[in-house]
C-alpha atoms as a PDB file:
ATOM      1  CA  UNK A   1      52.234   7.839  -8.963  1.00  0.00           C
ATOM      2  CA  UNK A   2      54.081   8.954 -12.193  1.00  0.00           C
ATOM      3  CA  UNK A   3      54.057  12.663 -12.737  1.00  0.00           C
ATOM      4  CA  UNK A   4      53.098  13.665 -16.860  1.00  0.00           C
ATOM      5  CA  UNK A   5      56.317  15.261 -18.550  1.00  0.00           C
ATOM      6  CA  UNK A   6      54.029  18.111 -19.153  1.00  0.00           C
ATOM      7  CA  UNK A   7      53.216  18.760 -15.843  1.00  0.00           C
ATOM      8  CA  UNK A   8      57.378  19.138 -15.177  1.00  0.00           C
ATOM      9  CA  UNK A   9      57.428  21.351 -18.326  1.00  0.00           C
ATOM     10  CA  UNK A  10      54.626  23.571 -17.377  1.00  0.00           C
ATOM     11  CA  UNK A  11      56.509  24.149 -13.638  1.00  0.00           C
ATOM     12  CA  UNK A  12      59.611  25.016 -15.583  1.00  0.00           C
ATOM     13  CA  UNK A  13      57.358  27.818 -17.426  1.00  0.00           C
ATOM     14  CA  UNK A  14      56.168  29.604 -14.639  1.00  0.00           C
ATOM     15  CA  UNK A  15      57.673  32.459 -12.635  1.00  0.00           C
ATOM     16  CA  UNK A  16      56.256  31.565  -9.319  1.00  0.00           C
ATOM     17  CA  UNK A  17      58.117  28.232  -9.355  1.00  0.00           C
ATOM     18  CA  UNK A  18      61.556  29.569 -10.710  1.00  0.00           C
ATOM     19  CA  UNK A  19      63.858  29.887  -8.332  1.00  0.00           C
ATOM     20  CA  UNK A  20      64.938  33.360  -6.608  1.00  0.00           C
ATOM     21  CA  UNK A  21      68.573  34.048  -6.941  1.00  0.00           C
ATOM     22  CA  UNK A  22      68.613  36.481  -3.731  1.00  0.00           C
ATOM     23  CA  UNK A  23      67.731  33.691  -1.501  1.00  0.00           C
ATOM     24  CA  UNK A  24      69.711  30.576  -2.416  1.00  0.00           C
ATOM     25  CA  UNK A  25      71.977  30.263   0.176  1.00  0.00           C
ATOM     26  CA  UNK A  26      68.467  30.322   2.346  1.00  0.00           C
ATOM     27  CA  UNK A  27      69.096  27.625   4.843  1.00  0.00           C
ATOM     28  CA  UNK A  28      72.384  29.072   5.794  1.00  0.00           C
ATOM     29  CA  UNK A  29      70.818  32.822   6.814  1.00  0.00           C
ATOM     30  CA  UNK A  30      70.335  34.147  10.459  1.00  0.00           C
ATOM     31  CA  UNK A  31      66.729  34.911  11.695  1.00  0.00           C
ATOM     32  CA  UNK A  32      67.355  38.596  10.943  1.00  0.00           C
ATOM     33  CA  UNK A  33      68.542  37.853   7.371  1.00  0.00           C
ATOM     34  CA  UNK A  34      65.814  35.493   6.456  1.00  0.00           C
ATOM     35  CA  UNK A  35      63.666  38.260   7.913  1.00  0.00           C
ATOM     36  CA  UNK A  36      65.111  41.009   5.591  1.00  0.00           C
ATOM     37  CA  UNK A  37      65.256  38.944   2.557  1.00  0.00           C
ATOM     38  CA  UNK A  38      61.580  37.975   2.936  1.00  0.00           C
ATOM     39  CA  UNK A  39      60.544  41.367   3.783  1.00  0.00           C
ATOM     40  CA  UNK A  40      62.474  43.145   0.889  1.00  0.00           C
ATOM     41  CA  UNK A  41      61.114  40.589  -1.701  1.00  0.00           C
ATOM     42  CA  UNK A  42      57.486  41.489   0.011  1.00  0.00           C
ATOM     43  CA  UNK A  43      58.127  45.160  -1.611  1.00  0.00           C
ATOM     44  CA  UNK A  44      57.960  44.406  -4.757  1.00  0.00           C
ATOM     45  CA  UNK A  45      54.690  42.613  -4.771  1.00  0.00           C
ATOM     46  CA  UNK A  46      52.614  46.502  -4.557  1.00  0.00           C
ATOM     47  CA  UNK A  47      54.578  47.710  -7.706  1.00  0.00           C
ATOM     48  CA  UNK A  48      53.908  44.091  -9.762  1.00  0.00           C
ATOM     49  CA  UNK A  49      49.823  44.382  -8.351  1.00  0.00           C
ATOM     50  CA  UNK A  50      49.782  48.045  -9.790  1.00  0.00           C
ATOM     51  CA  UNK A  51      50.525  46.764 -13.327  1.00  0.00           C
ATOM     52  CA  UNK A  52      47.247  45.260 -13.586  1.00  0.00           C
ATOM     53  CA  UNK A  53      44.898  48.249 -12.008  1.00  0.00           C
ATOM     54  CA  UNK A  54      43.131  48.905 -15.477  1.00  0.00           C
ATOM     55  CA  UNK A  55      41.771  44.975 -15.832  1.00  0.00           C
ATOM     56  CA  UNK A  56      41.280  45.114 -11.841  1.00  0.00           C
ATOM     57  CA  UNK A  57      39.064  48.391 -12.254  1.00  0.00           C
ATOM     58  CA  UNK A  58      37.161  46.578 -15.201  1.00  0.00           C
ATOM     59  CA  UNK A  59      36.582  44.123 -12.934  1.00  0.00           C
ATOM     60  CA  UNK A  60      34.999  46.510 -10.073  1.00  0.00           C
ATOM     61  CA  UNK A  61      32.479  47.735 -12.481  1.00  0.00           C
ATOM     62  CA  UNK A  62      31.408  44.379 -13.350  1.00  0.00           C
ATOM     63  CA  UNK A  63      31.337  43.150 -10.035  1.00  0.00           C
ATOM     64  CA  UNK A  64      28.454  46.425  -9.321  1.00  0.00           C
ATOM     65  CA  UNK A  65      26.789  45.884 -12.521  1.00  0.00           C
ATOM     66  CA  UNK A  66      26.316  42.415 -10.911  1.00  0.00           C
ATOM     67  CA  UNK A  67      25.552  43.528  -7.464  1.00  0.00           C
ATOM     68  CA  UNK A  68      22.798  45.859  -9.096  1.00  0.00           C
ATOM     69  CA  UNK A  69      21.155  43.789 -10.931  1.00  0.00           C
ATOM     70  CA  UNK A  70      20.787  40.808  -7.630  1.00  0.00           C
ATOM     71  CA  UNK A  71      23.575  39.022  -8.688  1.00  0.00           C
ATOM     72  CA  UNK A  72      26.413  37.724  -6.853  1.00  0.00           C
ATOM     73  CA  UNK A  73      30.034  37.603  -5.961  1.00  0.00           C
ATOM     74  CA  UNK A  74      31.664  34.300  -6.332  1.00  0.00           C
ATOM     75  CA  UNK A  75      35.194  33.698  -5.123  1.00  0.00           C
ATOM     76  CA  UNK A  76      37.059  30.245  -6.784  1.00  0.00           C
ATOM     77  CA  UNK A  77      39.841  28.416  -6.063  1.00  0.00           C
ATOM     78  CA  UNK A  78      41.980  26.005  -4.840  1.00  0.00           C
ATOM     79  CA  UNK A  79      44.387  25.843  -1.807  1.00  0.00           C
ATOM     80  CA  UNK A  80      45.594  29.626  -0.439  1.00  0.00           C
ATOM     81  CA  UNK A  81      44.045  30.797  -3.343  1.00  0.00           C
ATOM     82  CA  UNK A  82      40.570  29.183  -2.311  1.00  0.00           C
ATOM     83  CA  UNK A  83      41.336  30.266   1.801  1.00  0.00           C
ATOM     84  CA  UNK A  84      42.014  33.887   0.523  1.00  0.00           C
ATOM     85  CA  UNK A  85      38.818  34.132  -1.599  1.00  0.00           C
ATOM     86  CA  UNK A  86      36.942  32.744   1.609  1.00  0.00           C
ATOM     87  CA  UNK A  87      38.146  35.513   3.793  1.00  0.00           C
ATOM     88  CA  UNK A  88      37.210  37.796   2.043  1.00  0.00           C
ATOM     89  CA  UNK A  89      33.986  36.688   1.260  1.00  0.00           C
ATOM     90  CA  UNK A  90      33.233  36.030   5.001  1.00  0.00           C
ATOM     91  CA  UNK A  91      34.460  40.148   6.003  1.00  0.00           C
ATOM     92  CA  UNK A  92      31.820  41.318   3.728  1.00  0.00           C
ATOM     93  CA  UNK A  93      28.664  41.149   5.453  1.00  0.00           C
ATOM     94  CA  UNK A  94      30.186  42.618   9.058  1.00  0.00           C
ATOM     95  CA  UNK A  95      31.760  45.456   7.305  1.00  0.00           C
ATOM     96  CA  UNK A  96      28.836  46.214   4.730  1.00  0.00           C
ATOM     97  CA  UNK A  97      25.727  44.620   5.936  1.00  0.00           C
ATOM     98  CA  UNK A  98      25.433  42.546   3.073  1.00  0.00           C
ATOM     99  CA  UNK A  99      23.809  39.164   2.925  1.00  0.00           C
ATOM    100  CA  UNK A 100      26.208  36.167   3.973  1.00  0.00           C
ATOM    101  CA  UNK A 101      25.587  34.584   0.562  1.00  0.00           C
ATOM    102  CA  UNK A 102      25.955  38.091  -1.686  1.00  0.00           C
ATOM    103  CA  UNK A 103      29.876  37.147  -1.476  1.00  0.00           C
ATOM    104  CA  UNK A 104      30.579  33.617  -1.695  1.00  0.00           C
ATOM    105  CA  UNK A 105      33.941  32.227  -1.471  1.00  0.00           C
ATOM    106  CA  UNK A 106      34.527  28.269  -2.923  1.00  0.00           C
ATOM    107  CA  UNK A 107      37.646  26.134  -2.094  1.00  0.00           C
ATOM    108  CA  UNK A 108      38.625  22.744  -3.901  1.00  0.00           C
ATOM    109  CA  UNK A 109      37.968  19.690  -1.392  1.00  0.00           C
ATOM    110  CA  UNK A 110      35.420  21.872   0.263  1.00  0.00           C
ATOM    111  CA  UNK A 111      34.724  23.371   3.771  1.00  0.00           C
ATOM    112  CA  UNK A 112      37.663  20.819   5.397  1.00  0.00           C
ATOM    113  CA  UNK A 113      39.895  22.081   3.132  1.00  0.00           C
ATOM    114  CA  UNK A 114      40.242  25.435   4.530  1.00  0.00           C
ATOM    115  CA  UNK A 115      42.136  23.743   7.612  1.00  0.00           C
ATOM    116  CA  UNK A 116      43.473  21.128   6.155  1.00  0.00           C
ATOM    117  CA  UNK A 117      44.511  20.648   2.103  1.00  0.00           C
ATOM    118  CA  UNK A 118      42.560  17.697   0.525  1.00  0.00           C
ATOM    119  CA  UNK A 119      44.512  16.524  -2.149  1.00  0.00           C
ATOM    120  CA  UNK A 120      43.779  15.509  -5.784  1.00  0.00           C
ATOM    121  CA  UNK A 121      40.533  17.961  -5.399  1.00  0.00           C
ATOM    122  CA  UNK A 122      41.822  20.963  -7.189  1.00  0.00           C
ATOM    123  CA  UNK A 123      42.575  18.535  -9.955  1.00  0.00           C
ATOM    124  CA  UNK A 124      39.096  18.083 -11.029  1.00  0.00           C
ATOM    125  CA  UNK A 125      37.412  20.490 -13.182  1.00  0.00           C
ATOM    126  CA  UNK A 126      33.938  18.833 -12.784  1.00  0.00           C
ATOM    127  CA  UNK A 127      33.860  19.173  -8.761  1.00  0.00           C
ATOM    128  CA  UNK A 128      33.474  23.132  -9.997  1.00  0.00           C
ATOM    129  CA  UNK A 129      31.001  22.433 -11.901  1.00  0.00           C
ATOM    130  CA  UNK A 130      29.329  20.523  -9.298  1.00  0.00           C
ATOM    131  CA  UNK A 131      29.524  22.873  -6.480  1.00  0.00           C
ATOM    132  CA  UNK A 132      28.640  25.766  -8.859  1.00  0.00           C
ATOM    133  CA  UNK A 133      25.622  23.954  -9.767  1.00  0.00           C
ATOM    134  CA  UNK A 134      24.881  23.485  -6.022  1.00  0.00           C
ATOM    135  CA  UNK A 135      25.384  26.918  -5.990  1.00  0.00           C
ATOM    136  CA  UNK A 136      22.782  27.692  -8.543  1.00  0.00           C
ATOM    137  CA  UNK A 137      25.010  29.858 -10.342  1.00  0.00           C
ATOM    138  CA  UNK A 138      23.098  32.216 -12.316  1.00  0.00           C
ATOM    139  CA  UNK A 139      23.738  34.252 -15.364  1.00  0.00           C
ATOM    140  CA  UNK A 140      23.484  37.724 -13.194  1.00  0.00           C
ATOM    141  CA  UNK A 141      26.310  36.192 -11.040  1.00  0.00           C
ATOM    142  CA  UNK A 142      30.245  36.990 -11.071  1.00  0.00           C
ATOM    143  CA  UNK A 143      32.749  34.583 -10.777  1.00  0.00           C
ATOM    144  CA  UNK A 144      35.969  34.815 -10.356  1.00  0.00           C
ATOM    145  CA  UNK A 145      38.491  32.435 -10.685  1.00  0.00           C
ATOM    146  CA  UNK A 146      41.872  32.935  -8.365  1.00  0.00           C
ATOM    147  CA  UNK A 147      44.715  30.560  -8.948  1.00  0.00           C
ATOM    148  CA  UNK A 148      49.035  31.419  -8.977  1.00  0.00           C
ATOM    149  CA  UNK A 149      49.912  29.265 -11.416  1.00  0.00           C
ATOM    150  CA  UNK A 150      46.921  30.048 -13.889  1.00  0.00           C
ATOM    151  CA  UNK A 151      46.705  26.173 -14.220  1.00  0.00           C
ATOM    152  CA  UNK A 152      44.514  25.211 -11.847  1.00  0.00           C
ATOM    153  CA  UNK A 153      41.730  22.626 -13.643  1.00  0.00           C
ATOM    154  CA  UNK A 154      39.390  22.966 -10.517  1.00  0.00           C
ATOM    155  CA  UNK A 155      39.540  26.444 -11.334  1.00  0.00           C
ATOM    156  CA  UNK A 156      39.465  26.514 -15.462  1.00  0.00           C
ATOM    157  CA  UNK A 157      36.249  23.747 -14.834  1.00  0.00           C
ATOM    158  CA  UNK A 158      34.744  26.687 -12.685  1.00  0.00           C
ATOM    159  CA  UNK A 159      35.216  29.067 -15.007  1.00  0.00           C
ATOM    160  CA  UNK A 160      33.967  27.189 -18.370  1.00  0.00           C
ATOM    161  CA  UNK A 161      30.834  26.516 -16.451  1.00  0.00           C
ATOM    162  CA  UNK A 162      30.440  30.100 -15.822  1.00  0.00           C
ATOM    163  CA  UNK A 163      30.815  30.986 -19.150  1.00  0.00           C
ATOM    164  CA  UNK A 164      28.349  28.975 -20.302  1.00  0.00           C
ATOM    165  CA  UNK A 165      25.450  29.888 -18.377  1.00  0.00           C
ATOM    166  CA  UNK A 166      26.941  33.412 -19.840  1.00  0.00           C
ATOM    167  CA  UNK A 167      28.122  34.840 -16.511  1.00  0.00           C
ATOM    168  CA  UNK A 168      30.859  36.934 -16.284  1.00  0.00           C
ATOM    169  CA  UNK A 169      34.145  35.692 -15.486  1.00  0.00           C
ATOM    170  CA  UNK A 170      37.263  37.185 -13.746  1.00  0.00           C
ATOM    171  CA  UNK A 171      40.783  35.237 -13.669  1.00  0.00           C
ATOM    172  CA  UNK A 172      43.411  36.234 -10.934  1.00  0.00           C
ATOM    173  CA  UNK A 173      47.056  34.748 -11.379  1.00  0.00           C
ATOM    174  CA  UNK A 174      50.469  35.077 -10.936  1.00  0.00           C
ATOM    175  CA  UNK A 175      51.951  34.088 -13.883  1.00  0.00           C
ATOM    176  CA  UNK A 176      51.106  35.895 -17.238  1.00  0.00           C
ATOM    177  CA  UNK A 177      50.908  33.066 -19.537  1.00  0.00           C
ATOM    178  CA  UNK A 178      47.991  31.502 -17.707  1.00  0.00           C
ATOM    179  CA  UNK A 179      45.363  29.395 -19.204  1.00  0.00           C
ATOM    180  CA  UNK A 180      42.872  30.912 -16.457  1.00  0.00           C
ATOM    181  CA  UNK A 181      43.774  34.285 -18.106  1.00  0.00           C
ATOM    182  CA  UNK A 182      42.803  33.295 -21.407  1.00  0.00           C
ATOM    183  CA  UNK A 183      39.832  31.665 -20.151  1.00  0.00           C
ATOM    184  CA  UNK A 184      37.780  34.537 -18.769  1.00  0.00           C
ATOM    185  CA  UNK A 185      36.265  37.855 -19.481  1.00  0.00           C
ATOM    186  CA  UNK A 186      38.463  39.950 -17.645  1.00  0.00           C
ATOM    187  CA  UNK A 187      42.077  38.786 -17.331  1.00  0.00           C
ATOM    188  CA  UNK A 188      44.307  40.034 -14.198  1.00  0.00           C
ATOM    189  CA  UNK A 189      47.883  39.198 -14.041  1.00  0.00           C
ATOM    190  CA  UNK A 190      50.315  40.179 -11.102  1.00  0.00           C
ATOM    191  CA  UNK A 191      53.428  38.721 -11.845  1.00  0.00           C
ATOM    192  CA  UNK A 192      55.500  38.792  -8.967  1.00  0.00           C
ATOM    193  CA  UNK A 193      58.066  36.323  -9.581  1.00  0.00           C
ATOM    194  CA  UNK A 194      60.038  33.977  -7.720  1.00  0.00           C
ATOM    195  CA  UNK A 195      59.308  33.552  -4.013  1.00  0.00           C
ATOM    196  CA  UNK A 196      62.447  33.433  -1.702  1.00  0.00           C
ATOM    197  CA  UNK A 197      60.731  29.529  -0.765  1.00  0.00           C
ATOM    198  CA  UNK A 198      60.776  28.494  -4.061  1.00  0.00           C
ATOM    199  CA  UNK A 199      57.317  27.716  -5.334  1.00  0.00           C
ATOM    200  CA  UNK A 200      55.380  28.544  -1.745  1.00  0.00           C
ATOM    201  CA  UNK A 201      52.880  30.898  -3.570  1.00  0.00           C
ATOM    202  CA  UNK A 202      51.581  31.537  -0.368  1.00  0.00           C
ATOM    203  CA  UNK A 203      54.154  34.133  -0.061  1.00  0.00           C
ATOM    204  CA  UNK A 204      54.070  37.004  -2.541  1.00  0.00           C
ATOM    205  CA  UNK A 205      51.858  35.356  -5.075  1.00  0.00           C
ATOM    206  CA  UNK A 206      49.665  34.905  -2.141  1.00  0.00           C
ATOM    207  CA  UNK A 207      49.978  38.757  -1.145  1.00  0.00           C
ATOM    208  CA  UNK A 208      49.615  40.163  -4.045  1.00  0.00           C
ATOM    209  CA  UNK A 209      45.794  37.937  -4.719  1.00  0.00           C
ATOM    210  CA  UNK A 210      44.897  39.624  -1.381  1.00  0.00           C
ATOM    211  CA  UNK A 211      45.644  42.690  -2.209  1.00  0.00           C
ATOM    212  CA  UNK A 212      43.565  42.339  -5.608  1.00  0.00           C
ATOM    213  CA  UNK A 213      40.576  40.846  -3.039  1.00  0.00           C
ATOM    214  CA  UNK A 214      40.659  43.943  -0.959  1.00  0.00           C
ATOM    215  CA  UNK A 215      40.296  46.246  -3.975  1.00  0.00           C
ATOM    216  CA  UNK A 216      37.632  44.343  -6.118  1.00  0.00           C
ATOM    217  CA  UNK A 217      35.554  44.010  -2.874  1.00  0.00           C
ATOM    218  CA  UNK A 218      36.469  46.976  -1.642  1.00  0.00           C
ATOM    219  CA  UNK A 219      35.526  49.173  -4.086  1.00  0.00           C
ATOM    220  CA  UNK A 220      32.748  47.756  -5.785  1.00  0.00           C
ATOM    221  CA  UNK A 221      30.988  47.965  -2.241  1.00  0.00           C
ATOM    222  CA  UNK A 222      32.116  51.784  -2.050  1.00  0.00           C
ATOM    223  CA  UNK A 223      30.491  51.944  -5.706  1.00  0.00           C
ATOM    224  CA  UNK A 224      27.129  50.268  -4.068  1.00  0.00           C
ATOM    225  CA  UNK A 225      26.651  52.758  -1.602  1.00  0.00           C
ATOM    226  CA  UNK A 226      28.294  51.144   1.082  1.00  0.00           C
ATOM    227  CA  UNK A 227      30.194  53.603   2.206  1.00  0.00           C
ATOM    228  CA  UNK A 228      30.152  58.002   2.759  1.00  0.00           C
ATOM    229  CA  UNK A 229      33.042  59.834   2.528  1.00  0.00           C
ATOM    230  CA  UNK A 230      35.917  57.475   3.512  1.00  0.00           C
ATOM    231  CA  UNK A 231      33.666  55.553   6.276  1.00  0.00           C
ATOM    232  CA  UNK A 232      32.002  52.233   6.351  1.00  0.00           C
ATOM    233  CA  UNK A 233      28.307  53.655   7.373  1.00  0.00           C
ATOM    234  CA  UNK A 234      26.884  50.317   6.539  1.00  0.00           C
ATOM    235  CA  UNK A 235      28.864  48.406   9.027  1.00  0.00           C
ATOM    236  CA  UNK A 236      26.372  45.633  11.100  1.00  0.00           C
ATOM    237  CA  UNK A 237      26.565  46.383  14.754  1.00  0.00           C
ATOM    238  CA  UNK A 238      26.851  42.889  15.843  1.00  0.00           C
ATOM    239  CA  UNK A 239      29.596  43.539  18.714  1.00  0.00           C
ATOM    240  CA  UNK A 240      30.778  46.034  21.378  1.00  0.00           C
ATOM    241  CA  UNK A 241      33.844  47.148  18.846  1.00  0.00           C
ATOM    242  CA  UNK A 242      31.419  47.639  15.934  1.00  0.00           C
ATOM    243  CA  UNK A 243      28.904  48.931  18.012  1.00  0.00           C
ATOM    244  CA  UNK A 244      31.796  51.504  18.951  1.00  0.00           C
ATOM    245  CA  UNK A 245      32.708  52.034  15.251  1.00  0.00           C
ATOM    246  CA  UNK A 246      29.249  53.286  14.066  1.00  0.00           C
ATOM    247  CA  UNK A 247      29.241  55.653  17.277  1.00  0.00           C
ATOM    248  CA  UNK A 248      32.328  56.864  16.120  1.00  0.00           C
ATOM    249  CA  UNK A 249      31.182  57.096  12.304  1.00  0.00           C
ATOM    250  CA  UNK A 250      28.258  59.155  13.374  1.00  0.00           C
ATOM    251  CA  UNK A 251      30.076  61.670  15.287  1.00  0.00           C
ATOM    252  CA  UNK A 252      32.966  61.836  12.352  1.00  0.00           C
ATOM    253  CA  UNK A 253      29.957  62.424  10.237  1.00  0.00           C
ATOM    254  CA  UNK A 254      27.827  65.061  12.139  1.00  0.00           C
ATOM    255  CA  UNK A 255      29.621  66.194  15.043  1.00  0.00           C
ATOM    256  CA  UNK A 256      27.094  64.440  17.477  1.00  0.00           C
ATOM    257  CA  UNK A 257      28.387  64.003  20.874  1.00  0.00           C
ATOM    258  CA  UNK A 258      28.396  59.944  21.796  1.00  0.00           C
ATOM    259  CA  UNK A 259      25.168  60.508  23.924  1.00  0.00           C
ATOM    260  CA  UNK A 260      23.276  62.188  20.714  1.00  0.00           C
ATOM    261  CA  UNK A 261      24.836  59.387  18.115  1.00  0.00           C
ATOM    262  CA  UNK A 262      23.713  56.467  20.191  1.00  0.00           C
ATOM    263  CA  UNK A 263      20.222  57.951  20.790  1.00  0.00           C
ATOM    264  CA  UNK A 264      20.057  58.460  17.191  1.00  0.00           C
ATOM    265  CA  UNK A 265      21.424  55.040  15.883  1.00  0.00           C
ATOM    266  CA  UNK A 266      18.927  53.387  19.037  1.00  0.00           C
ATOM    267  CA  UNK A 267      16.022  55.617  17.119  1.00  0.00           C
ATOM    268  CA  UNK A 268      17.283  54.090  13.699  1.00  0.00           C
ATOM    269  CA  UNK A 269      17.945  50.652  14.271  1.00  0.00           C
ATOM    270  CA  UNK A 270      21.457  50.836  14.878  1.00  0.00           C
ATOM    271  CA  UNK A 271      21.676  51.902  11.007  1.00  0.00           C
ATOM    272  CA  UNK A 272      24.737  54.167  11.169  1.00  0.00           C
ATOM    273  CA  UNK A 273      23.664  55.861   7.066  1.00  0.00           C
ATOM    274  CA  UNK A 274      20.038  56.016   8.418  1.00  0.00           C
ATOM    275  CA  UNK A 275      21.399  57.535  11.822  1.00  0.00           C
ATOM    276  CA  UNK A 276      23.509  60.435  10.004  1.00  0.00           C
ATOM    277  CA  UNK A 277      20.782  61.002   7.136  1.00  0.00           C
ATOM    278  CA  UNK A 278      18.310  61.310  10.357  1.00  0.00           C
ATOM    279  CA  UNK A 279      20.665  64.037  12.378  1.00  0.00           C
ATOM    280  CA  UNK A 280      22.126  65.919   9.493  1.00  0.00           C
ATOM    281  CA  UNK A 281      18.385  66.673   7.674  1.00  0.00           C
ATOM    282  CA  UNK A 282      16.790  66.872  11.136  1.00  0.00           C
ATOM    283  CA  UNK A 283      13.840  64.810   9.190  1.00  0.00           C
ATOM    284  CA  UNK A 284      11.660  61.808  10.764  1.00  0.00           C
ATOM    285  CA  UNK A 285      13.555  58.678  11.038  1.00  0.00           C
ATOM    286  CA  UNK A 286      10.757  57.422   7.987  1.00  0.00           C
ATOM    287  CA  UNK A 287      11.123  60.043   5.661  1.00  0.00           C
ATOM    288  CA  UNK A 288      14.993  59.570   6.158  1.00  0.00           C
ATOM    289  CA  UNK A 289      14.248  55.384   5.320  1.00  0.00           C
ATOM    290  CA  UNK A 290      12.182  56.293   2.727  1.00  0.00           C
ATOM    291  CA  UNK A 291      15.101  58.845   0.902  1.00  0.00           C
ATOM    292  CA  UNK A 292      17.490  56.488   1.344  1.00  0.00           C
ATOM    293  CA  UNK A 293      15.817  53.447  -0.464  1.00  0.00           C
ATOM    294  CA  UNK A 294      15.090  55.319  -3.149  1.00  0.00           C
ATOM    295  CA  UNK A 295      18.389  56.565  -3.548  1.00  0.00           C
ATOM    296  CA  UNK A 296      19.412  53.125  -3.392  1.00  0.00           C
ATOM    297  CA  UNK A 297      21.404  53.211  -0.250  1.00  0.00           C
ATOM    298  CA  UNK A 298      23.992  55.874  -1.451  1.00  0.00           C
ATOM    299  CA  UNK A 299      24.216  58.981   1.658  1.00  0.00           C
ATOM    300  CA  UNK A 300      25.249  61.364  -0.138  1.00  0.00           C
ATOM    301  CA  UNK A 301      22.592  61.287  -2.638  1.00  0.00           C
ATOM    302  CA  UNK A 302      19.729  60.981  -0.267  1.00  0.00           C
ATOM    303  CA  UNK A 303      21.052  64.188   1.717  1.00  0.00           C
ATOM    304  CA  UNK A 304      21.103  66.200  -1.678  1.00  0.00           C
ATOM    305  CA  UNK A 305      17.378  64.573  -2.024  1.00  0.00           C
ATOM    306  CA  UNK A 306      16.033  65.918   1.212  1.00  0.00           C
ATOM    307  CA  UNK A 307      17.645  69.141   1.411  1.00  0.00           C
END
């Protein structure tokens, strides 16, 4: 295989793969030091995310705009970029009750390649395309694109599809001259620099896109209704711990005992808002249902509505 000059040139360009200069002597550190070093680079990657917070809220209220209007979350990428989007995608409907395919989170080479890389696929723009298509990405969807180096063609492919069915488009990357940031509606850049590995983006770069997942999921299912207070009331009961945790988030709530919250969660369906709607109005279990779909989900306007 011979590699393109421009390929070399591009590496030279970007932060990720320059090299750190706390951490050459690597190979020659003690556990303890290699620990430190990693750890102590790791600290920086919170102040680089914060830089982008603005273009990372603009990207929240898209991401409900979609959600409101039945369209969905679409995660993009290639590699750890692609495995981070997945897991996030795949936390969504335990925590919030949503729909398994309300989130969706695509890697290059497919479902295999979340255990083990296939190469060459995140070199083709049109498998993107492809899979999006599969996908029947619609214009109410979101998509948003997650790659380190901002070069990614299996990503910039996803993304000029998206565009032109006139979906929104998000870009996550790492470096700030990125062609993905150029390439979408709504640009976020956390540049975090050199890793102490040089080039293994899995490390801060990798951090630092997880940390952007948790908020733009996050928070755009807090702006849905998904949550009251600081609790996840729409958690789906679908094991002994989460039975546990909506117990728990109906006593926090109302100061039920355990006894009263799981009678009233048994009397709602195990619907944790519908339980704490039902005990703090004192109203029928229907009229509680009824309040909160017409305040589309959101607790704290249904028990303004039915007070």
């Amino acid at each position: 295989m011979t590699i393109k000059p421009q390929l070399l040139a591009q590496l030279a360009s970007m932060t990720t793969e320059a090299r750190h200069p706390d951490s050459a002597l690597l190979d020659t550190l003690t556990p303890l030091q290699m620990v430190t070093l990693i750890n102590q680079a790791d600290q920086q990657v919170a102040h680089c995310v914060s830089q982008a917070l603005p273009a990372v809220a603009n990207a929240v209220a898209a991401i409900v705009q979609a959600f409101a209007t039945g369209g969905r979350l679409i995660y993009l990428g290639a590699g750890t970029s692609g495995r981070l989007g997945i897991l996030d995608a795949v936390e969504c409907p335990p925590t919030f009750s949503v729909p398994p395919r309300q989130v969706v989170g695509l890697i290059a080479g497919g479902a295999s390649a979340m255990y083990q890389a296939v190469e060459g696929a995140e070199d083709n723009p049109e498998l993107a395309k492809a899979e999006l298509q599969q996908l029947r990405l619609a214009p109410a969807d979101i998509l948003v694109g997650i790659a380190a180096s901002g070069r990614t063609p299996y990503v910039l492919g996803g993304l000029a599809y998206a565009r032109s069915l006139g979906c929104r488009t998000v870009a996550i990357s790492c470096n700030a001259d990125a062609p993905i940031l150029a390439a979408a509606d709504i640009a976020i850049c956390a540049e975090v620099g050199p890793e102490v590995l040089t080039g293994s983006t899995r490390m801060k770069a990798g951090t630092a896109q997880k940390m952007l997942l948790n908020m733009l999921s996050t928070s755009a299912m807090v702006l849905s209704g998904k949550a009251y207070q600081n609790l996840m009331v729409d958690v789906n009961a679908t094991n002994e711990k989460l039975l546990a945790r909506a117990v728990r988030i109906v006593m926090q709530v109302t100061d039920a005992d355990a006894d009263q919250a799981q009678q009233a969660l048994q009397a709602c369906g195990m619907n944790a808002k519908l339980a704490i709607v039902h005990i703090l109005t004192g109203q029928p279990v229907a009229l509680c249902q009824q309040q909160l779909a017409a305040q589309h989900g959101f607790v704290r306007q249904t028990l303004k509505a039915l007070q």
